[in-house]
PDB file of N, CA and C in Angstrom:
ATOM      1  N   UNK A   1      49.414  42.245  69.488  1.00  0.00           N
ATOM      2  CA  UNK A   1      48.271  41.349  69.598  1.00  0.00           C
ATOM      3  C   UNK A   1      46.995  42.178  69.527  1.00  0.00           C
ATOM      4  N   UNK A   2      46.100  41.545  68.978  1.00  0.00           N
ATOM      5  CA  UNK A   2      45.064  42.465  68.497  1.00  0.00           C
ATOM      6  C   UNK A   2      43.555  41.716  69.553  1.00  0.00           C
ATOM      7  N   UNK A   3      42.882  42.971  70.576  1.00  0.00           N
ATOM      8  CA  UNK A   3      41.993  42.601  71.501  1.00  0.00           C
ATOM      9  C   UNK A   3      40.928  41.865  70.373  1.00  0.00           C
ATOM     10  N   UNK A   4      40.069  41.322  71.421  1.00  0.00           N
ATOM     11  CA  UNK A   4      39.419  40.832  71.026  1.00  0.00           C
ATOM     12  C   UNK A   4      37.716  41.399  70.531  1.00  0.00           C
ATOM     13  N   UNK A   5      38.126  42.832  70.919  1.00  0.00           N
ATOM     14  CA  UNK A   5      36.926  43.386  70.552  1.00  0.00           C
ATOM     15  C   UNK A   5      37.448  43.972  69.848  1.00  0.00           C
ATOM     16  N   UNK A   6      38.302  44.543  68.718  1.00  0.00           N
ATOM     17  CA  UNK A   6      38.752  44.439  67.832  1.00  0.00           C
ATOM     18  C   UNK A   6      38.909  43.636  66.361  1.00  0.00           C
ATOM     19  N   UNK A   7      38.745  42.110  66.585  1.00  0.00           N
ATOM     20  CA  UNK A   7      38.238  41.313  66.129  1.00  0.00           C
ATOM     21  C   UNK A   7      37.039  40.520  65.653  1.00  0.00           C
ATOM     22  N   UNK A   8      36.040  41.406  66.581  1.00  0.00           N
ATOM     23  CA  UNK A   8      34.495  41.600  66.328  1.00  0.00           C
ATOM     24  C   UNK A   8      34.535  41.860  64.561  1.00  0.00           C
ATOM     25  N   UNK A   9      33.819  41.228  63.857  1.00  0.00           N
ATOM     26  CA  UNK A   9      33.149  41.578  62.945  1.00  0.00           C
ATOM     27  C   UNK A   9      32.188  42.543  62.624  1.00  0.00           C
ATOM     28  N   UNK A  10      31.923  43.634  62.210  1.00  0.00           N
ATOM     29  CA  UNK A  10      30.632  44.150  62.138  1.00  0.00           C
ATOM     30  C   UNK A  10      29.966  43.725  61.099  1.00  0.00           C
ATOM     31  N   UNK A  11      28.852  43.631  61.123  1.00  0.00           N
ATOM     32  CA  UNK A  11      27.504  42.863  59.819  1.00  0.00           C
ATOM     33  C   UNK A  11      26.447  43.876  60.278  1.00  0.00           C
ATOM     34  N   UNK A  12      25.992  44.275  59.341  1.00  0.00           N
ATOM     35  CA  UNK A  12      24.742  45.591  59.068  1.00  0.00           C
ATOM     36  C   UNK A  12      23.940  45.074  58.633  1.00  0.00           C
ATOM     37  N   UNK A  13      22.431  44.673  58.430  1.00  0.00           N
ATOM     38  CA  UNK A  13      21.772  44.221  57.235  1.00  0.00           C
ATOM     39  C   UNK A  13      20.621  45.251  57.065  1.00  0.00           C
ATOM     40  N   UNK A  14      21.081  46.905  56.913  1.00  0.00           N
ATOM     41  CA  UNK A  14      20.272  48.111  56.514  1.00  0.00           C
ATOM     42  C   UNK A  14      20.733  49.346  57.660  1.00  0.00           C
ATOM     43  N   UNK A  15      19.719  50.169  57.655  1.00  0.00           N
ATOM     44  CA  UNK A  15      20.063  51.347  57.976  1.00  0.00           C
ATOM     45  C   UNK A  15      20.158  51.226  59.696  1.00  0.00           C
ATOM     46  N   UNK A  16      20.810  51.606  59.893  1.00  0.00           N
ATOM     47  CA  UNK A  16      21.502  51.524  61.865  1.00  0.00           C
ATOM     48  C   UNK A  16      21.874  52.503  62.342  1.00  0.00           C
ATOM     49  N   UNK A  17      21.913  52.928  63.747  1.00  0.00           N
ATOM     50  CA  UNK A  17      22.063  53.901  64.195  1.00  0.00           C
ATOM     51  C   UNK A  17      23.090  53.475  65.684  1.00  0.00           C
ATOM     52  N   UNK A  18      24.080  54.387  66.128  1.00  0.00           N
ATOM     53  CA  UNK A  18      24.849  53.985  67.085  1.00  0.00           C
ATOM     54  C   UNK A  18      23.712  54.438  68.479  1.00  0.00           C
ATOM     55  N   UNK A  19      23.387  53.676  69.147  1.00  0.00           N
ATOM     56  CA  UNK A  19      22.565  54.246  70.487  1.00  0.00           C
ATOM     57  C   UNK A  19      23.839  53.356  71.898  1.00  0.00           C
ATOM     58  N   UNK A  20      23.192  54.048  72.717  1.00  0.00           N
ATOM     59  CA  UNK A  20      23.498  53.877  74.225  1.00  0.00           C
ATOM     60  C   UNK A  20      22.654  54.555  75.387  1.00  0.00           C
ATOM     61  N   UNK A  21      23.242  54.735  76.346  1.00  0.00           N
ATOM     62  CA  UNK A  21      22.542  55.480  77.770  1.00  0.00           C
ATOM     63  C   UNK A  21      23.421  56.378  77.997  1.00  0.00           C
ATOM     64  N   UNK A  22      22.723  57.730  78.110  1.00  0.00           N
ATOM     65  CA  UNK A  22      23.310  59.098  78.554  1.00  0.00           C
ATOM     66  C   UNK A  22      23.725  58.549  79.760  1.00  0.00           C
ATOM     67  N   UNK A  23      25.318  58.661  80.511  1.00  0.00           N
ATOM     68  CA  UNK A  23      26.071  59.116  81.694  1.00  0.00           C
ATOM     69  C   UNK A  23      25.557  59.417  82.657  1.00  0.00           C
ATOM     70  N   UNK A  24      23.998  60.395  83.184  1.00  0.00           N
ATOM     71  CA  UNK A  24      23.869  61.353  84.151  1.00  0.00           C
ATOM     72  C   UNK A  24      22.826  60.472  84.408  1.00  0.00           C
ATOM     73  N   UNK A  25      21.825  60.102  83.487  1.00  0.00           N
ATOM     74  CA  UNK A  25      20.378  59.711  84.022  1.00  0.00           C
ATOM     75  C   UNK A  25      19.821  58.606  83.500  1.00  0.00           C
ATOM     76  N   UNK A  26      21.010  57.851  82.940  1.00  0.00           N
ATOM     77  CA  UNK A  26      20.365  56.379  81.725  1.00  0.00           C
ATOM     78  C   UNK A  26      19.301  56.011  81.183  1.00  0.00           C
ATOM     79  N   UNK A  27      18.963  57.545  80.330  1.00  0.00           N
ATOM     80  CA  UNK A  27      17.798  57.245  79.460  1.00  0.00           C
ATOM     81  C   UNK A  27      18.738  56.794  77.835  1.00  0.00           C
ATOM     82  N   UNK A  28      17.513  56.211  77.461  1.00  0.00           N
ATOM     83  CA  UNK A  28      18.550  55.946  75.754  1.00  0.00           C
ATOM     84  C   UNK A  28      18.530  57.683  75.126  1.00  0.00           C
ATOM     85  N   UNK A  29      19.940  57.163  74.818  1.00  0.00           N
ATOM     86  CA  UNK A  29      20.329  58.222  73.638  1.00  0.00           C
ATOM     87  C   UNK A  29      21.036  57.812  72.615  1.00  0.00           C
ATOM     88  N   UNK A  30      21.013  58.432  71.272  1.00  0.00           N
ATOM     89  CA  UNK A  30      21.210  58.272  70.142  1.00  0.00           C
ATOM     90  C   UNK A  30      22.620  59.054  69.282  1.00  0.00           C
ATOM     91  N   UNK A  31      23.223  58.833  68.663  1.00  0.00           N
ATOM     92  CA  UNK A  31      24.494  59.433  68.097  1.00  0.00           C
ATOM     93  C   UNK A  31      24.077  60.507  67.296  1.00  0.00           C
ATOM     94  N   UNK A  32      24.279  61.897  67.323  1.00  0.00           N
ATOM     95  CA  UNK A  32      23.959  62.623  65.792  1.00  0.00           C
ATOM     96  C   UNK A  32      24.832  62.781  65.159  1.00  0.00           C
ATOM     97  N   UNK A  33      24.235  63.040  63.715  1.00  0.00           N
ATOM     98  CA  UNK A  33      25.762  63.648  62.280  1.00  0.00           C
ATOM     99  C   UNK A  33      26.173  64.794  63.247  1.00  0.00           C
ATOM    100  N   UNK A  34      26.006  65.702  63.806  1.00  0.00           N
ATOM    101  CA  UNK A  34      26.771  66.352  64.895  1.00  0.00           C
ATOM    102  C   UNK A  34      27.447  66.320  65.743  1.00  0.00           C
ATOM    103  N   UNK A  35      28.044  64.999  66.153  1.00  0.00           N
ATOM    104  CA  UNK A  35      28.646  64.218  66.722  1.00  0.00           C
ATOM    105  C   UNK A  35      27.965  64.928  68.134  1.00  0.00           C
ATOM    106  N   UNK A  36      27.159  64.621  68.587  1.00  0.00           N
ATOM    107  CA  UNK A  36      26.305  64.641  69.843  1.00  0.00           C
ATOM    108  C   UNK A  36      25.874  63.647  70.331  1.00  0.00           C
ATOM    109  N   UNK A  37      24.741  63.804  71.393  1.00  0.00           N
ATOM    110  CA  UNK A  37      23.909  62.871  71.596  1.00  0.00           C
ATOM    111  C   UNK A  37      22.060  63.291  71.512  1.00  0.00           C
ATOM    112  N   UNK A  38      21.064  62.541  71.452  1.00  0.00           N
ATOM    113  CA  UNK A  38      20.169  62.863  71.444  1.00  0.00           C
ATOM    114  C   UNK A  38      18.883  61.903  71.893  1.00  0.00           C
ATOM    115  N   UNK A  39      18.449  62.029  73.132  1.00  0.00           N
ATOM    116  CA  UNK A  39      17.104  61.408  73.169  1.00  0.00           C
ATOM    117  C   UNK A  39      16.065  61.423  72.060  1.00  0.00           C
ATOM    118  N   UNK A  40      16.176  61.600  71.310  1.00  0.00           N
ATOM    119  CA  UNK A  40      14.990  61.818  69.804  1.00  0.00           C
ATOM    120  C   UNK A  40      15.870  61.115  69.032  1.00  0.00           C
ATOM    121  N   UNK A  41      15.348  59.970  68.555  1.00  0.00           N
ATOM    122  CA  UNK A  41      15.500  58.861  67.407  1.00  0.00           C
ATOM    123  C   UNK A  41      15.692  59.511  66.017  1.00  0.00           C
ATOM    124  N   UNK A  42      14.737  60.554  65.780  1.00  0.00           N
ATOM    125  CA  UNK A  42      15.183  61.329  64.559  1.00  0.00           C
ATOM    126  C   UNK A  42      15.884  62.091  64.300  1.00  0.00           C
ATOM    127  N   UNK A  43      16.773  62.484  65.212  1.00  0.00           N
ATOM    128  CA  UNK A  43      17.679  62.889  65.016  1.00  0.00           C
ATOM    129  C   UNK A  43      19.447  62.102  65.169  1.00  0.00           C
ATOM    130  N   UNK A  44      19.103  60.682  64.743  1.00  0.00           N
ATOM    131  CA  UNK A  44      20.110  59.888  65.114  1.00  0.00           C
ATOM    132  C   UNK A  44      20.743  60.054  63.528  1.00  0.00           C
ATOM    133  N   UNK A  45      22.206  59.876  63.177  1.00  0.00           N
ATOM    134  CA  UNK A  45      22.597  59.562  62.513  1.00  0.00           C
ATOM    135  C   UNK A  45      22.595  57.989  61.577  1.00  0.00           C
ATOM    136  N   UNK A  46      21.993  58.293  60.856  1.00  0.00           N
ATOM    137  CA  UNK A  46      21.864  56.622  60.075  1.00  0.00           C
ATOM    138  C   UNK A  46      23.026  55.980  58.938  1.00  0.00           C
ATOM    139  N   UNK A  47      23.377  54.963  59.481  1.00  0.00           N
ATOM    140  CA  UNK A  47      24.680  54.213  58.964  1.00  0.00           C
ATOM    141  C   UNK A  47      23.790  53.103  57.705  1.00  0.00           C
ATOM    142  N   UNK A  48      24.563  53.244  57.046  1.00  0.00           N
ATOM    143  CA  UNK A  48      24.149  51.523  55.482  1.00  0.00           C
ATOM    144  C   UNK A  48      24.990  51.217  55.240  1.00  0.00           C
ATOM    145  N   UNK A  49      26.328  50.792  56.023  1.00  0.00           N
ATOM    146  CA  UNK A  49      27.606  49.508  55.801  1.00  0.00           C
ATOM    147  C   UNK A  49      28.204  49.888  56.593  1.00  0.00           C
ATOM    148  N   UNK A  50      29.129  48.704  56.577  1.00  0.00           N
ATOM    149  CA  UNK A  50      30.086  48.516  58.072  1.00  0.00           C
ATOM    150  C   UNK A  50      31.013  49.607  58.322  1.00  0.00           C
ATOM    151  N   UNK A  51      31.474  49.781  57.264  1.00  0.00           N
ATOM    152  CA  UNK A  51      32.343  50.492  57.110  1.00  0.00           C
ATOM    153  C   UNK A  51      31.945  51.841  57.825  1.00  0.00           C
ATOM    154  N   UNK A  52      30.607  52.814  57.816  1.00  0.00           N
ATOM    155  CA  UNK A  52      30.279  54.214  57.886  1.00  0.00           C
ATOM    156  C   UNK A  52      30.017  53.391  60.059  1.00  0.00           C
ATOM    157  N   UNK A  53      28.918  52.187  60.018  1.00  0.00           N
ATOM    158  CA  UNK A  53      28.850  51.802  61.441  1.00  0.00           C
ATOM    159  C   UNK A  53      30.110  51.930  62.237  1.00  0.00           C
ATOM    160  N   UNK A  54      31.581  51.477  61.447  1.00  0.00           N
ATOM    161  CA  UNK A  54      32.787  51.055  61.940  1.00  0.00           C
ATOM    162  C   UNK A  54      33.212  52.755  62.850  1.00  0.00           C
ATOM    163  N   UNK A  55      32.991  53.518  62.071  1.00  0.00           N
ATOM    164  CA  UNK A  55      33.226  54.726  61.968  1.00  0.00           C
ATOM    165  C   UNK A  55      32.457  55.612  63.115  1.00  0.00           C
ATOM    166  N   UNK A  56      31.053  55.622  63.210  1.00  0.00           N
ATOM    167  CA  UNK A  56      30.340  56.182  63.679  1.00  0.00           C
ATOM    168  C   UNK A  56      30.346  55.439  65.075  1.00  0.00           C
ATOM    169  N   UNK A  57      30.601  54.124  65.743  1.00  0.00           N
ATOM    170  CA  UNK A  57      30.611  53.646  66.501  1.00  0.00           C
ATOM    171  C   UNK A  57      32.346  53.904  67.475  1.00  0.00           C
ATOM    172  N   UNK A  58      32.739  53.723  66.535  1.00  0.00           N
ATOM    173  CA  UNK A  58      34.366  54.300  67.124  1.00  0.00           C
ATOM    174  C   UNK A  58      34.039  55.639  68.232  1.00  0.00           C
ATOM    175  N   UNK A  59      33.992  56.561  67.087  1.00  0.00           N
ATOM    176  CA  UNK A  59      33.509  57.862  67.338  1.00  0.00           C
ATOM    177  C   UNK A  59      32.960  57.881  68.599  1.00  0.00           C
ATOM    178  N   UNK A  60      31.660  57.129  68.961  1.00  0.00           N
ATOM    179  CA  UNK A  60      30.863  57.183  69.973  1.00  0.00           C
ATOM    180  C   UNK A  60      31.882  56.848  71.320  1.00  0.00           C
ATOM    181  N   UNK A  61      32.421  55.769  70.954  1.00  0.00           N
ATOM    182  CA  UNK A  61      33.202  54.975  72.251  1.00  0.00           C
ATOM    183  C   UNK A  61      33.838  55.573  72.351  1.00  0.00           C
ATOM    184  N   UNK A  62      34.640  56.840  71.878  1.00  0.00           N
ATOM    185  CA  UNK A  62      35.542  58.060  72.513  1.00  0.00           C
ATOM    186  C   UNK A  62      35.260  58.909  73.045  1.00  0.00           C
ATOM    187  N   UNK A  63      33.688  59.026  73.255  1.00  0.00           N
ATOM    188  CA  UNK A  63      32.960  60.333  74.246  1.00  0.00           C
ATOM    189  C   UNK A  63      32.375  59.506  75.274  1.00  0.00           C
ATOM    190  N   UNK A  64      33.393  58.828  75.790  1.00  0.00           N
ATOM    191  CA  UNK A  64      32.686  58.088  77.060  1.00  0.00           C
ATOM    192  C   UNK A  64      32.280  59.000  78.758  1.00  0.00           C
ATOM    193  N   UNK A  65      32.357  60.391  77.688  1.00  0.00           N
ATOM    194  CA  UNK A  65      31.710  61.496  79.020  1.00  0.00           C
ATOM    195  C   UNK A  65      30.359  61.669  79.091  1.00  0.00           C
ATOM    196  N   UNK A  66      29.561  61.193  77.553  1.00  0.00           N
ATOM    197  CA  UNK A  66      28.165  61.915  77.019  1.00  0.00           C
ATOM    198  C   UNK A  66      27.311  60.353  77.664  1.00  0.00           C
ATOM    199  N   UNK A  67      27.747  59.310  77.263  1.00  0.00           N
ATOM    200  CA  UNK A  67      27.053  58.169  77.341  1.00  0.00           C
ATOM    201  C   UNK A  67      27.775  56.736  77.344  1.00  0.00           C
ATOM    202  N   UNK A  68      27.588  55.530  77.411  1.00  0.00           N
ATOM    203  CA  UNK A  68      27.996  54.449  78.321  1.00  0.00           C
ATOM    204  C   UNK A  68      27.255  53.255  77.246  1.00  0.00           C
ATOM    205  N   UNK A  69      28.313  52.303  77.062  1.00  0.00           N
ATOM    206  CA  UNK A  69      27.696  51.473  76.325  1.00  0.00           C
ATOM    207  C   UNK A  69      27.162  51.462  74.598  1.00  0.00           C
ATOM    208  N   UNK A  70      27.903  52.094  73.955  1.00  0.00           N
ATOM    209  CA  UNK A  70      27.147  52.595  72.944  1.00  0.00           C
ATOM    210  C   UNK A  70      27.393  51.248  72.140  1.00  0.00           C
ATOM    211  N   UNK A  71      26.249  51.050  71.348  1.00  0.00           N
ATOM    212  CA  UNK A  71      26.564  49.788  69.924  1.00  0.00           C
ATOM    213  C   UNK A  71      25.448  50.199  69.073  1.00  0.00           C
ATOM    214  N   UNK A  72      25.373  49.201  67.875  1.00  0.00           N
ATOM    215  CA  UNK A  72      24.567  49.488  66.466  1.00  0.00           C
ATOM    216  C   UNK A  72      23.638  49.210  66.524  1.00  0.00           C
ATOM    217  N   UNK A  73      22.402  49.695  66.176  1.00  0.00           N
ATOM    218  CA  UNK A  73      21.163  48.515  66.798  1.00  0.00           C
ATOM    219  C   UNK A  73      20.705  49.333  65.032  1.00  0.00           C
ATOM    220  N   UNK A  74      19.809  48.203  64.709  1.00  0.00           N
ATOM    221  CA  UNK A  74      18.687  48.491  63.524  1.00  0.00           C
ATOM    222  C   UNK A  74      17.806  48.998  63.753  1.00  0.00           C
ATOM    223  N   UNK A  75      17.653  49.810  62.180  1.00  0.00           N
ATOM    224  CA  UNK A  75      16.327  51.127  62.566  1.00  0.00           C
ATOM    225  C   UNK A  75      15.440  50.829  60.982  1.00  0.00           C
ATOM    226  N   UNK A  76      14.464  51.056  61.135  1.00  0.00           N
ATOM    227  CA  UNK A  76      13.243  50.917  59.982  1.00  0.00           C
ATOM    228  C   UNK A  76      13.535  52.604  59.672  1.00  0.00           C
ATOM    229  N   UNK A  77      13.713  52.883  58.309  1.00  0.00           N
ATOM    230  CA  UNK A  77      13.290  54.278  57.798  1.00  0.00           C
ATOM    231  C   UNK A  77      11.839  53.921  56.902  1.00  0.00           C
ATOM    232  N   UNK A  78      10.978  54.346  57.335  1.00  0.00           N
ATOM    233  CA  UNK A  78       9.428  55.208  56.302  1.00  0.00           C
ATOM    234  C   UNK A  78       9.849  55.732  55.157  1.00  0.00           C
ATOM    235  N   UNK A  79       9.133  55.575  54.197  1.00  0.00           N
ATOM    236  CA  UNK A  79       8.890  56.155  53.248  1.00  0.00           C
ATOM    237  C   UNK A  79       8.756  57.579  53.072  1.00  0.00           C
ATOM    238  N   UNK A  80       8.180  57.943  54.567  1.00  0.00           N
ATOM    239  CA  UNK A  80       8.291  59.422  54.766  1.00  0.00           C
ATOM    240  C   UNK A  80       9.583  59.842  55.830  1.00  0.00           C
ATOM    241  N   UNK A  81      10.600  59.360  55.903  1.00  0.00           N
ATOM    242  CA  UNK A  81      11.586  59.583  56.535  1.00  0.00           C
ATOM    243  C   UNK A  81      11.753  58.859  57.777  1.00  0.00           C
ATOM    244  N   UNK A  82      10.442  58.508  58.523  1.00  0.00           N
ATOM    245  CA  UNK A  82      10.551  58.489  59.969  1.00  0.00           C
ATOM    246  C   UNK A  82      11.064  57.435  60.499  1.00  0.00           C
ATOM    247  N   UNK A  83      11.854  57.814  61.501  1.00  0.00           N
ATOM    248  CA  UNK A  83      13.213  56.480  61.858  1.00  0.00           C
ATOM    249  C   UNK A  83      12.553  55.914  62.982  1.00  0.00           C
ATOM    250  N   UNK A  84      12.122  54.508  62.842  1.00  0.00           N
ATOM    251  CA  UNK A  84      11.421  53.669  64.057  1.00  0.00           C
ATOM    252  C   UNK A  84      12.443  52.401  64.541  1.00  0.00           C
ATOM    253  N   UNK A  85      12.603  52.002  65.349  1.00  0.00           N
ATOM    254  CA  UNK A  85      13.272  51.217  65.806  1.00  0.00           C
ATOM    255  C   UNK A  85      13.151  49.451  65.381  1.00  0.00           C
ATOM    256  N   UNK A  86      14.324  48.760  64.652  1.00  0.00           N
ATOM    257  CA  UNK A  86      14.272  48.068  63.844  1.00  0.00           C
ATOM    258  C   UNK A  86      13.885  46.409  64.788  1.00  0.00           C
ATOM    259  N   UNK A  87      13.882  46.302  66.114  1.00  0.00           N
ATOM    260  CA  UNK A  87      13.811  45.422  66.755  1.00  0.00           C
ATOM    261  C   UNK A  87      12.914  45.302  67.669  1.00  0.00           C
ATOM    262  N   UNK A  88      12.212  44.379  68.677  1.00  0.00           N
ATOM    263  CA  UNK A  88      11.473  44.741  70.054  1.00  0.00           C
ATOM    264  C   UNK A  88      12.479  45.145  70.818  1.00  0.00           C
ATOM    265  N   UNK A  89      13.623  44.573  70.988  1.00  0.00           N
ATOM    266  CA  UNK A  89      15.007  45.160  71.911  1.00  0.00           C
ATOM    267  C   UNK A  89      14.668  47.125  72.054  1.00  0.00           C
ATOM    268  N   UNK A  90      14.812  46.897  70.728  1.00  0.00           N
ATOM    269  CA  UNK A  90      15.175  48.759  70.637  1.00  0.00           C
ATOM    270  C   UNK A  90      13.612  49.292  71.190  1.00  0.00           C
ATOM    271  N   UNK A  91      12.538  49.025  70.540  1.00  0.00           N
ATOM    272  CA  UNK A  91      11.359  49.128  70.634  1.00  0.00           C
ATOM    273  C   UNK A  91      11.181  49.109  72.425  1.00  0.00           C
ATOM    274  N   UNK A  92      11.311  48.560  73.005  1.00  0.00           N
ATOM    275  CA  UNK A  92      11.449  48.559  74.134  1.00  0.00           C
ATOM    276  C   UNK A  92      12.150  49.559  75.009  1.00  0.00           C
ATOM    277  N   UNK A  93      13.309  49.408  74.533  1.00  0.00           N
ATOM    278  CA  UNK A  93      14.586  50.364  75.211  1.00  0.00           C
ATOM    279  C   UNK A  93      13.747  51.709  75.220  1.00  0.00           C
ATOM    280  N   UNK A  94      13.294  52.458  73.822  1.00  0.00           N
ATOM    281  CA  UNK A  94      12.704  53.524  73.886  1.00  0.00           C
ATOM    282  C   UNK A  94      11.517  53.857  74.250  1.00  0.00           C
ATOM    283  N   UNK A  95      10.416  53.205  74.470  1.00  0.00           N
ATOM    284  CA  UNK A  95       9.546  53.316  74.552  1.00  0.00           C
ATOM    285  C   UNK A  95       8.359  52.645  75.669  1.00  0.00           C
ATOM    286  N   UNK A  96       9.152  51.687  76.493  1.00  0.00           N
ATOM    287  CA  UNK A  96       9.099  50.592  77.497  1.00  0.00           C
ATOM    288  C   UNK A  96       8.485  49.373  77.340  1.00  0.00           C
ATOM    289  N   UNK A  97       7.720  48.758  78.206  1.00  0.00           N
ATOM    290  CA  UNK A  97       7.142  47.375  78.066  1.00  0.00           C
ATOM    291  C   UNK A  97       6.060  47.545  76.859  1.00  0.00           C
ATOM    292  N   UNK A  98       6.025  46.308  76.397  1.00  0.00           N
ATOM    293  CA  UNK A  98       5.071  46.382  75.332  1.00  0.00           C
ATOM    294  C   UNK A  98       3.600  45.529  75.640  1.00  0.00           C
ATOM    295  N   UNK A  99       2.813  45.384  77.070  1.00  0.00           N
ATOM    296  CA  UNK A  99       1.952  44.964  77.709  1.00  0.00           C
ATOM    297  C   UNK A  99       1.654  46.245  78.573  1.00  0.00           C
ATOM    298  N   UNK A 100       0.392  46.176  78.536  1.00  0.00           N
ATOM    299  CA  UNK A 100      -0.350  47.088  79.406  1.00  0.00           C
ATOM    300  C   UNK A 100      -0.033  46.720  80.615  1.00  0.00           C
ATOM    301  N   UNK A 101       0.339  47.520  81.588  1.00  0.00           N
ATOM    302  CA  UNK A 101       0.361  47.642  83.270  1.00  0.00           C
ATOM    303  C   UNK A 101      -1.279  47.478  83.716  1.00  0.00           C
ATOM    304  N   UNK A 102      -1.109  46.409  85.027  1.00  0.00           N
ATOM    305  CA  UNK A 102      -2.325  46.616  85.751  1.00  0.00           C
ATOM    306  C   UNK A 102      -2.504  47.741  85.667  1.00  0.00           C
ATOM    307  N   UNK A 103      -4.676  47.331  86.039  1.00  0.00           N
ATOM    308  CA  UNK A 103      -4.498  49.227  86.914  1.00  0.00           C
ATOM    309  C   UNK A 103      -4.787  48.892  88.267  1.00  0.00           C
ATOM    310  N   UNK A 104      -4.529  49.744  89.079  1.00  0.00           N
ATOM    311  CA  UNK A 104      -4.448  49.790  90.566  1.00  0.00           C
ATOM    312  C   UNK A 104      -5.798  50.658  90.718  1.00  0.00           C
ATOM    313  N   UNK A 105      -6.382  49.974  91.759  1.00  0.00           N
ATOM    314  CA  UNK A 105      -7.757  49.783  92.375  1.00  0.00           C
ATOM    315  C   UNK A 105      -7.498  50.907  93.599  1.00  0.00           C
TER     316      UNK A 105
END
């Protein structure tokens, strides 16, 4: 019998990157072609079909020593390379609220 997360479909619609939360201190981290991890977005490995996501996400969920939770999230590549985060989700995750904090008096 085949689980049910197994049965998940994957659907890509462009370039993606496997992220999660480092183990020790749950900041986001990112998958590298080095099979690592990395707080720096540019150095994430970038997936363009299910097939390479299928792969690179596996991968991740077997180093459940480095980080926790890992899945595909969408990434914008620049014209000049630079990998920005394809959602407010992600946009967030890395970078925090997207409203200015009071200031305290």
């Amino acid at each position: 019998m085949t689980s049910p997360l197994e049965q998940k479909k994957l659907k890509i619609a462009g370039p993606s990157v496997v992220t999660a939360n480092r183990t020790w201190d749950g900041i986001v981290v990112y998958r590298t072609a080095g099979r690592s991890w990395s707080a720096d977005l540019s150095e994430a490995a970038i997936v363009r079909n299910s097939d390479e996501a299928k792969a690179l996400l596996a991968e991740s969920i077997a180093d459940d020593v480095g980080a926790i939770g890992p899945y595909i999230a969408p990434v914008q590549v620049g014209t000049d390379g630079r990998i920005e985060p394809g959602n407010l989700r992600e946009q967030i995750r890395r970078t925090g609220v997207t409203i200015g904090q009071p200031v305290q008096a």
